[in-house]
PDB file of N, CA and C in Angstrom:
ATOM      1  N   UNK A   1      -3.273  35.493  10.725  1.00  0.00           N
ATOM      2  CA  UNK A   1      -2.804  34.724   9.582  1.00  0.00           C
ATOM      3  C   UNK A   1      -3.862  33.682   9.245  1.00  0.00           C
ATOM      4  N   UNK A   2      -4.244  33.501   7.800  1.00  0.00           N
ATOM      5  CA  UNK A   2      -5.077  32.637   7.753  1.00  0.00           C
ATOM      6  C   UNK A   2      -4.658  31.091   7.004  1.00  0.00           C
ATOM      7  N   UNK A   3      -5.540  30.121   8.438  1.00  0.00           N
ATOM      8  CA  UNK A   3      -5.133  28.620   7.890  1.00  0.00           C
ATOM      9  C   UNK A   3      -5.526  28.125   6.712  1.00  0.00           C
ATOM     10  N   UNK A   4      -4.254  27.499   5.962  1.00  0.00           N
ATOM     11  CA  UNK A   4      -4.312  26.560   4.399  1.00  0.00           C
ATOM     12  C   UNK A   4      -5.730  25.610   4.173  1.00  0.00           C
ATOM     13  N   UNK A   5      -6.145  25.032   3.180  1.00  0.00           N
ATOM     14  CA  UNK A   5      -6.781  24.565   3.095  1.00  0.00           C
ATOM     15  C   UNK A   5      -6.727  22.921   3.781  1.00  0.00           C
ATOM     16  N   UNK A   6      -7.595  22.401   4.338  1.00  0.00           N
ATOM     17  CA  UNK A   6      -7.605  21.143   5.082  1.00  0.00           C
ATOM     18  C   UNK A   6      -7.790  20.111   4.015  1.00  0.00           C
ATOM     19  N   UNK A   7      -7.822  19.308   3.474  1.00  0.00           N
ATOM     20  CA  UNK A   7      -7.977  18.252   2.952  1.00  0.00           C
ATOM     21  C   UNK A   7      -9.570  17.635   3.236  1.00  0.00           C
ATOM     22  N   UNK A   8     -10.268  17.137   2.496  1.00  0.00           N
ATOM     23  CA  UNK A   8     -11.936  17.337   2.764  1.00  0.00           C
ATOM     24  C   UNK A   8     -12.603  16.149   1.777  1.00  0.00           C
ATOM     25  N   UNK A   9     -13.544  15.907   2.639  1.00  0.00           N
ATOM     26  CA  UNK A   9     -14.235  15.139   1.483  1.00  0.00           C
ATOM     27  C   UNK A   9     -15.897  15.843   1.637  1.00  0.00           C
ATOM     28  N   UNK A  10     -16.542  15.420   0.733  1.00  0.00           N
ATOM     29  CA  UNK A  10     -18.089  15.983   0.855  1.00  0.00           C
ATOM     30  C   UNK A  10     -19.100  14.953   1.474  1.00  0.00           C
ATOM     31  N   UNK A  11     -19.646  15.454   1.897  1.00  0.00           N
ATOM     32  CA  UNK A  11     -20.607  14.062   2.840  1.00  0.00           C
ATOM     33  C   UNK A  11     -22.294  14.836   2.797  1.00  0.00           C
ATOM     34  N   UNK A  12     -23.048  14.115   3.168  1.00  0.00           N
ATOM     35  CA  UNK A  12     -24.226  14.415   2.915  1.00  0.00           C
ATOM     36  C   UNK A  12     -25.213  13.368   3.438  1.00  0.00           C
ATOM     37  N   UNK A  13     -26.853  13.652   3.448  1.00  0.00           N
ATOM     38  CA  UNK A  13     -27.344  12.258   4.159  1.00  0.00           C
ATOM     39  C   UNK A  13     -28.236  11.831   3.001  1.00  0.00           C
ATOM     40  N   UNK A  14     -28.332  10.683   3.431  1.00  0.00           N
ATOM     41  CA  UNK A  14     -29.190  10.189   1.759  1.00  0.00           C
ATOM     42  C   UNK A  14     -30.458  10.539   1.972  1.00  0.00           C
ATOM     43  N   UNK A  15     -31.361  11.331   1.016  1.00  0.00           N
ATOM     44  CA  UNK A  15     -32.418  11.479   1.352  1.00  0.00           C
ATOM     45  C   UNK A  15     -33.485  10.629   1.764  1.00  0.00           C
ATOM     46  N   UNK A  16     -33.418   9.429   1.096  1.00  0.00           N
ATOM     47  CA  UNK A  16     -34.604   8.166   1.662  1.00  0.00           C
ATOM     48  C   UNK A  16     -34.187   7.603   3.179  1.00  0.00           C
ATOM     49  N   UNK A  17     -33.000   7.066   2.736  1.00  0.00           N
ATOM     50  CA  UNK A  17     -32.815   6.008   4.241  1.00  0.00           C
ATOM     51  C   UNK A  17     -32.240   6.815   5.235  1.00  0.00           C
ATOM     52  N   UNK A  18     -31.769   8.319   5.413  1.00  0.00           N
ATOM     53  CA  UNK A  18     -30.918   9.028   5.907  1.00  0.00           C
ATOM     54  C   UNK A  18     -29.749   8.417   6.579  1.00  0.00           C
ATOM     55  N   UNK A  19     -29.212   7.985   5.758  1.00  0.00           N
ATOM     56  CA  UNK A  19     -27.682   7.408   6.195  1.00  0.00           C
ATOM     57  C   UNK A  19     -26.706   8.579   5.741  1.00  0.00           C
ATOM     58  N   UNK A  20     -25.772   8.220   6.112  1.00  0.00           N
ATOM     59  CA  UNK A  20     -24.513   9.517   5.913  1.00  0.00           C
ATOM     60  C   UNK A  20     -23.632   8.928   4.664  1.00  0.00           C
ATOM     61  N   UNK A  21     -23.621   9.473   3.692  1.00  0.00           N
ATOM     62  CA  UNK A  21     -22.729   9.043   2.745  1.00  0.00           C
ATOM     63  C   UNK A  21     -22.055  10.232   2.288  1.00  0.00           C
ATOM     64  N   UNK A  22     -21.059   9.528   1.047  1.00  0.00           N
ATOM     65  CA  UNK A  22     -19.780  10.671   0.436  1.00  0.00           C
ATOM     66  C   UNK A  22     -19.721  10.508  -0.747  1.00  0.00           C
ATOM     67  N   UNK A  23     -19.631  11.842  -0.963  1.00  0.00           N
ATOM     68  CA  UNK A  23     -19.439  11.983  -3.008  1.00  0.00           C
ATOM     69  C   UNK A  23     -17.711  11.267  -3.267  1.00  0.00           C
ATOM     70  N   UNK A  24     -17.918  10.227  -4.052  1.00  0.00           N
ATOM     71  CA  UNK A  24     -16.967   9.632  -4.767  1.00  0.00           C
ATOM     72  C   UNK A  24     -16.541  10.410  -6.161  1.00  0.00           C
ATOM     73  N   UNK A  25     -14.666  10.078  -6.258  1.00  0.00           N
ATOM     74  CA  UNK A  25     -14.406  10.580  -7.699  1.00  0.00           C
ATOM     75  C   UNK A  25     -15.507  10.358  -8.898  1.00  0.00           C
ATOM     76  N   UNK A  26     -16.191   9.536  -8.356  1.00  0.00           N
ATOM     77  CA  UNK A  26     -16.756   9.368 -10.442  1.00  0.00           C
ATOM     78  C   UNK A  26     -18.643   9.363 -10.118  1.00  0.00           C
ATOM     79  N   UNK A  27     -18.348  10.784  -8.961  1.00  0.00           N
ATOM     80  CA  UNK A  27     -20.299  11.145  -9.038  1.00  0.00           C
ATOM     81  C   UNK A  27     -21.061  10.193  -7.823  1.00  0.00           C
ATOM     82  N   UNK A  28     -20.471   8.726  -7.652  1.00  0.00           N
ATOM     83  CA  UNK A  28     -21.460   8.028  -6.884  1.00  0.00           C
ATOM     84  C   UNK A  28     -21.473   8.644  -5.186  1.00  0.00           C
ATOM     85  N   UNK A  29     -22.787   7.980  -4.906  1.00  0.00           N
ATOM     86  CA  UNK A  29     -22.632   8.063  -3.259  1.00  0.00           C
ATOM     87  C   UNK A  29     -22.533   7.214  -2.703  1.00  0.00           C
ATOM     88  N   UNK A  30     -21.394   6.853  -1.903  1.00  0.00           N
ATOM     89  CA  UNK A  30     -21.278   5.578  -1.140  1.00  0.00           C
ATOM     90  C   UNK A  30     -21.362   6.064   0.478  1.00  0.00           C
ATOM     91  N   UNK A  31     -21.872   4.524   0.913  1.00  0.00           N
ATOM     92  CA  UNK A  31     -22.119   4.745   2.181  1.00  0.00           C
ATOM     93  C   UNK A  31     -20.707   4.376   3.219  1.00  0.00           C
ATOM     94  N   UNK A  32     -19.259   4.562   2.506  1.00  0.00           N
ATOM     95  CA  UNK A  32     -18.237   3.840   2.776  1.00  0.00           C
ATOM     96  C   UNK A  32     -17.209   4.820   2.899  1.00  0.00           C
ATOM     97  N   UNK A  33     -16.622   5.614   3.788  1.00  0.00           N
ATOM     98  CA  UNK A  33     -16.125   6.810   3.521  1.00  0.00           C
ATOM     99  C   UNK A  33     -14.428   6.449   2.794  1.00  0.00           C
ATOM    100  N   UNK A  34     -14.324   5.456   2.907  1.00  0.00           N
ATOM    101  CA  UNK A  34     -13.014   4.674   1.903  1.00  0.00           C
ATOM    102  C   UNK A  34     -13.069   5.311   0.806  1.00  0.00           C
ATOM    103  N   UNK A  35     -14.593   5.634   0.150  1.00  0.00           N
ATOM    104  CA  UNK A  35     -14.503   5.282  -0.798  1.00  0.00           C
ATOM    105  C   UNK A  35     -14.949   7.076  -1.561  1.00  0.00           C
ATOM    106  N   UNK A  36     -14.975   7.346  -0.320  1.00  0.00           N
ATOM    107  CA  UNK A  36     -14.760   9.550  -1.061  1.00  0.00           C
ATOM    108  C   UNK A  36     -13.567   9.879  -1.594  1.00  0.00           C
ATOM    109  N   UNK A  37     -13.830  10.183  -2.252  1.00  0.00           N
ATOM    110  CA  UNK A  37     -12.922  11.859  -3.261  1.00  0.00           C
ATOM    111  C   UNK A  37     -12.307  12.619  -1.806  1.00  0.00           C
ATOM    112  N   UNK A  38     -10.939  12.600  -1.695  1.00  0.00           N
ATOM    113  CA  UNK A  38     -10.331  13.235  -0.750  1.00  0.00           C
ATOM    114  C   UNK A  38      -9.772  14.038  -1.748  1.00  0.00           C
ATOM    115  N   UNK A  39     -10.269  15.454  -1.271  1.00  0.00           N
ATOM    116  CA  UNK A  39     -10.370  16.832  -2.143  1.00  0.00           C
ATOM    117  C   UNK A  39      -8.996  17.767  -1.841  1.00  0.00           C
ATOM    118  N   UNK A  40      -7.948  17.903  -2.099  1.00  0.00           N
ATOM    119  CA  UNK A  40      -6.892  19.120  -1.429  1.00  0.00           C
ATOM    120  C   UNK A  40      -7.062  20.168  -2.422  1.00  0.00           C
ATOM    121  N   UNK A  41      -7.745  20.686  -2.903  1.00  0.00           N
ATOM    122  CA  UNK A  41      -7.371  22.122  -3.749  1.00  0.00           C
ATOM    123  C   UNK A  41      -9.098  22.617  -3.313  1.00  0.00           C
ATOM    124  N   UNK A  42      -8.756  23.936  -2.485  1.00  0.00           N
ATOM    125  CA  UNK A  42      -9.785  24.089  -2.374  1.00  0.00           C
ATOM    126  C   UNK A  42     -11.122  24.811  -3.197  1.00  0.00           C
ATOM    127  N   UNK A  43     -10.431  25.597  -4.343  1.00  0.00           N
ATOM    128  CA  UNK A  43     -11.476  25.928  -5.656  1.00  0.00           C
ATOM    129  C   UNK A  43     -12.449  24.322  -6.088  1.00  0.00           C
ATOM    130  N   UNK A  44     -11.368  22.741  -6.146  1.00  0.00           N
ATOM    131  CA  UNK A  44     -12.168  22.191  -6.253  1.00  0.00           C
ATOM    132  C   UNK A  44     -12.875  21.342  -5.211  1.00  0.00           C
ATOM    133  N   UNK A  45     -12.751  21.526  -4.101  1.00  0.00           N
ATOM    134  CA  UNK A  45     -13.944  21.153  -3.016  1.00  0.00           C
ATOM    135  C   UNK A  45     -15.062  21.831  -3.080  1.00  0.00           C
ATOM    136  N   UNK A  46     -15.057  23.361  -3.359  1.00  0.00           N
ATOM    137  CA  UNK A  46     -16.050  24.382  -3.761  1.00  0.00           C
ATOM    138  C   UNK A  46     -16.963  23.795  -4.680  1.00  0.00           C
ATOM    139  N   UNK A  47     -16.266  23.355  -5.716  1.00  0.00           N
ATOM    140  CA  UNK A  47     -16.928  22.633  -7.342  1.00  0.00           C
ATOM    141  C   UNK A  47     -17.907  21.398  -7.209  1.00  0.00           C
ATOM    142  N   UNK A  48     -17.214  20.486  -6.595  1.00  0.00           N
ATOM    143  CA  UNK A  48     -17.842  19.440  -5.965  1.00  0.00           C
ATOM    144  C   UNK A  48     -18.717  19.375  -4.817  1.00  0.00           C
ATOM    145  N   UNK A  49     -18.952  20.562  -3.516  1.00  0.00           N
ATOM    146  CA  UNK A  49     -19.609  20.812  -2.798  1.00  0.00           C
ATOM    147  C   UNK A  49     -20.972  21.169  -3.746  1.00  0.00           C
ATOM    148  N   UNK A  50     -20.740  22.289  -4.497  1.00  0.00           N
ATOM    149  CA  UNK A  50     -21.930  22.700  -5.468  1.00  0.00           C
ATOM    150  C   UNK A  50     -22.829  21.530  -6.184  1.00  0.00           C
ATOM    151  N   UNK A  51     -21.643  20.723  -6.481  1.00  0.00           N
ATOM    152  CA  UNK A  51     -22.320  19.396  -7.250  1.00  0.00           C
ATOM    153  C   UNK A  51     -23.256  18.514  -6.652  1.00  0.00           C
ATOM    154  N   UNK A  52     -22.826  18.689  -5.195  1.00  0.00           N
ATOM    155  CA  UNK A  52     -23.488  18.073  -4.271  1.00  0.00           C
ATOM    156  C   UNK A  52     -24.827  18.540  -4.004  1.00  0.00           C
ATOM    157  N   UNK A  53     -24.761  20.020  -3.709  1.00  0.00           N
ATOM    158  CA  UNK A  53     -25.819  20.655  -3.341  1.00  0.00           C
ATOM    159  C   UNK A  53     -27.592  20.486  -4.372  1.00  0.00           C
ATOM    160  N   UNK A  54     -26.352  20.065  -5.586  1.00  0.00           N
ATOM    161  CA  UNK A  54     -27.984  20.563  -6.514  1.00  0.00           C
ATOM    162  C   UNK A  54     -28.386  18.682  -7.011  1.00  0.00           C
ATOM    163  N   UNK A  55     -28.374  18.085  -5.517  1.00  0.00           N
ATOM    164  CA  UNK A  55     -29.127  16.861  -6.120  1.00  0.00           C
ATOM    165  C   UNK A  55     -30.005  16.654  -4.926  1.00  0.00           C
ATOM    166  N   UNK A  56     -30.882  17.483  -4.762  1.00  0.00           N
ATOM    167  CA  UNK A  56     -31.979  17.829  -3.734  1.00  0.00           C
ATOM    168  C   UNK A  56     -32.902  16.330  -3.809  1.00  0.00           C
ATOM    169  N   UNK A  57     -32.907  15.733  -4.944  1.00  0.00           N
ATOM    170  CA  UNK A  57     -33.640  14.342  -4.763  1.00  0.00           C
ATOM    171  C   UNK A  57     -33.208  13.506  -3.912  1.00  0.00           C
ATOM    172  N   UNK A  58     -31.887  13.090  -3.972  1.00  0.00           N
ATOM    173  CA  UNK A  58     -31.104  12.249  -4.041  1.00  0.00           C
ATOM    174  C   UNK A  58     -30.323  12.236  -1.875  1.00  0.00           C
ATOM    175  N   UNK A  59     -29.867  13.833  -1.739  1.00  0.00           N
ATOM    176  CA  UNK A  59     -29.083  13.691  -0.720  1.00  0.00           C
ATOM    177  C   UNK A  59     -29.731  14.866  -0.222  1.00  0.00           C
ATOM    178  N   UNK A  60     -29.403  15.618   1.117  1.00  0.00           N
ATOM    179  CA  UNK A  60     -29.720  16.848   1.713  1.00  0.00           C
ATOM    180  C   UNK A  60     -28.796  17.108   3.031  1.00  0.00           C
ATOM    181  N   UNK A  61     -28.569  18.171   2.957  1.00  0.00           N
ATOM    182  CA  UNK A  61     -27.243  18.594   3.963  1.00  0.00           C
ATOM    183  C   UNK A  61     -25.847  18.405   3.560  1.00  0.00           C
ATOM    184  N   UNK A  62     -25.673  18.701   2.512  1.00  0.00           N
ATOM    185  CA  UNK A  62     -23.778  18.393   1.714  1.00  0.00           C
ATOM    186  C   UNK A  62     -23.060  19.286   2.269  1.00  0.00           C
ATOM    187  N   UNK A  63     -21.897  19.083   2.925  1.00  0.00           N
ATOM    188  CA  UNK A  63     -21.025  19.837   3.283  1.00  0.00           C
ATOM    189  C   UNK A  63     -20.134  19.360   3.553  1.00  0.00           C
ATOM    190  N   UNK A  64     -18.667  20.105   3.244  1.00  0.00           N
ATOM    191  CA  UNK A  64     -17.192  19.856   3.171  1.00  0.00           C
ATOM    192  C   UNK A  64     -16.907  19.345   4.801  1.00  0.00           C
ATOM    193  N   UNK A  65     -16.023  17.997   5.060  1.00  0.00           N
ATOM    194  CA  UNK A  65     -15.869  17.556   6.328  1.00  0.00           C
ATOM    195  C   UNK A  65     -14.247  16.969   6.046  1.00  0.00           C
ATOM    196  N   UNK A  66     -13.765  17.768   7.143  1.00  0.00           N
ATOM    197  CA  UNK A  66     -12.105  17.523   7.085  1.00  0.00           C
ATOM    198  C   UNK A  66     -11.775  16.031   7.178  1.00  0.00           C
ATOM    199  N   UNK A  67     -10.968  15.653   6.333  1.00  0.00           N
ATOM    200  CA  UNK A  67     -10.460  14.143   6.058  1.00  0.00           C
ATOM    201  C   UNK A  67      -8.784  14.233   6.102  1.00  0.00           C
ATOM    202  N   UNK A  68      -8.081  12.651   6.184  1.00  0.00           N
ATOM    203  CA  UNK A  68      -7.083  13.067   5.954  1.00  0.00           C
ATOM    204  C   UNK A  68      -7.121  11.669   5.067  1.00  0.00           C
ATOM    205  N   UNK A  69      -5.905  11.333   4.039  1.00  0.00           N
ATOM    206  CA  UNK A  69      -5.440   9.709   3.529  1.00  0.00           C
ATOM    207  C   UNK A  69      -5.370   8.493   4.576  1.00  0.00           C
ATOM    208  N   UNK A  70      -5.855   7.644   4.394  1.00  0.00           N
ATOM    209  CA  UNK A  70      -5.421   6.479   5.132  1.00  0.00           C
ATOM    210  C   UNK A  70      -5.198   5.243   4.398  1.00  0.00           C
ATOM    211  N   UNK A  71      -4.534   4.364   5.092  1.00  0.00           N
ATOM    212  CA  UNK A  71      -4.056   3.004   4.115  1.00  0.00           C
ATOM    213  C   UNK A  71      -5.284   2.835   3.089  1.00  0.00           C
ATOM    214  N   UNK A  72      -6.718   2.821   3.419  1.00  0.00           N
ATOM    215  CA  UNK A  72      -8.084   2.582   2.682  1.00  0.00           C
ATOM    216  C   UNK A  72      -8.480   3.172   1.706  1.00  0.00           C
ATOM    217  N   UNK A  73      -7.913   4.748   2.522  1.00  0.00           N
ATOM    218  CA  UNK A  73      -8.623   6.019   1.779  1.00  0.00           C
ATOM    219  C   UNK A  73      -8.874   6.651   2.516  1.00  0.00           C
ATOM    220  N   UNK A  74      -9.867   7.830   2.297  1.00  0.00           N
ATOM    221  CA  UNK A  74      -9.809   8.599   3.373  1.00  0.00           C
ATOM    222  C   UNK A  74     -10.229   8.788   4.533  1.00  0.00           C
ATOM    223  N   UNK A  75     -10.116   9.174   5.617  1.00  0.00           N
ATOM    224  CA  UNK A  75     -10.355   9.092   6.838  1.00  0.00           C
ATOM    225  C   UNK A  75     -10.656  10.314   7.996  1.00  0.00           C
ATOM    226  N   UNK A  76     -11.600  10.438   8.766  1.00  0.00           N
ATOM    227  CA  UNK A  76     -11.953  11.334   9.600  1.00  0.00           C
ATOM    228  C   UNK A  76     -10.649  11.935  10.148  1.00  0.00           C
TER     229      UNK A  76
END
């Protein structure tokens, strides 16, 4: 039987300072995981993973990392 989709945010490392940051609802990258797009539909984690992928300047290594809600936002 196969498991439902997990709840996810996108994360990635910044390409200059290599810190670990997360794609936010409105495009930015913050270095604050409060402050990611906690994704539940998984066609659009797909969408936004892609979005991630094609800013080769900017970040490198984007990939979907299971989150859940927390009082803040989202959380490991």
């Amino acid at each position: 039987m196969s498991r439902g989709f997990t709840p996810s945010v996108v994360t990635a490392n910044d390409l200059l300072r290599g810190d670990v940051v997360w794609l936010t609802a409105d495009d930015r990258w913050s270095r604050d995981i409060a402050e990611a797009e906690l994704i539940e539909d998984e066609a659009h984690a797909q969408i936004r993973l892609l979005h991630a992928q094609v800013q080769p300047g900017t970040v490198v290594g984007a990939y979907l990392a299971e989150a859940k809600a927390g009082p803040r936002g989202p959380q490991p």
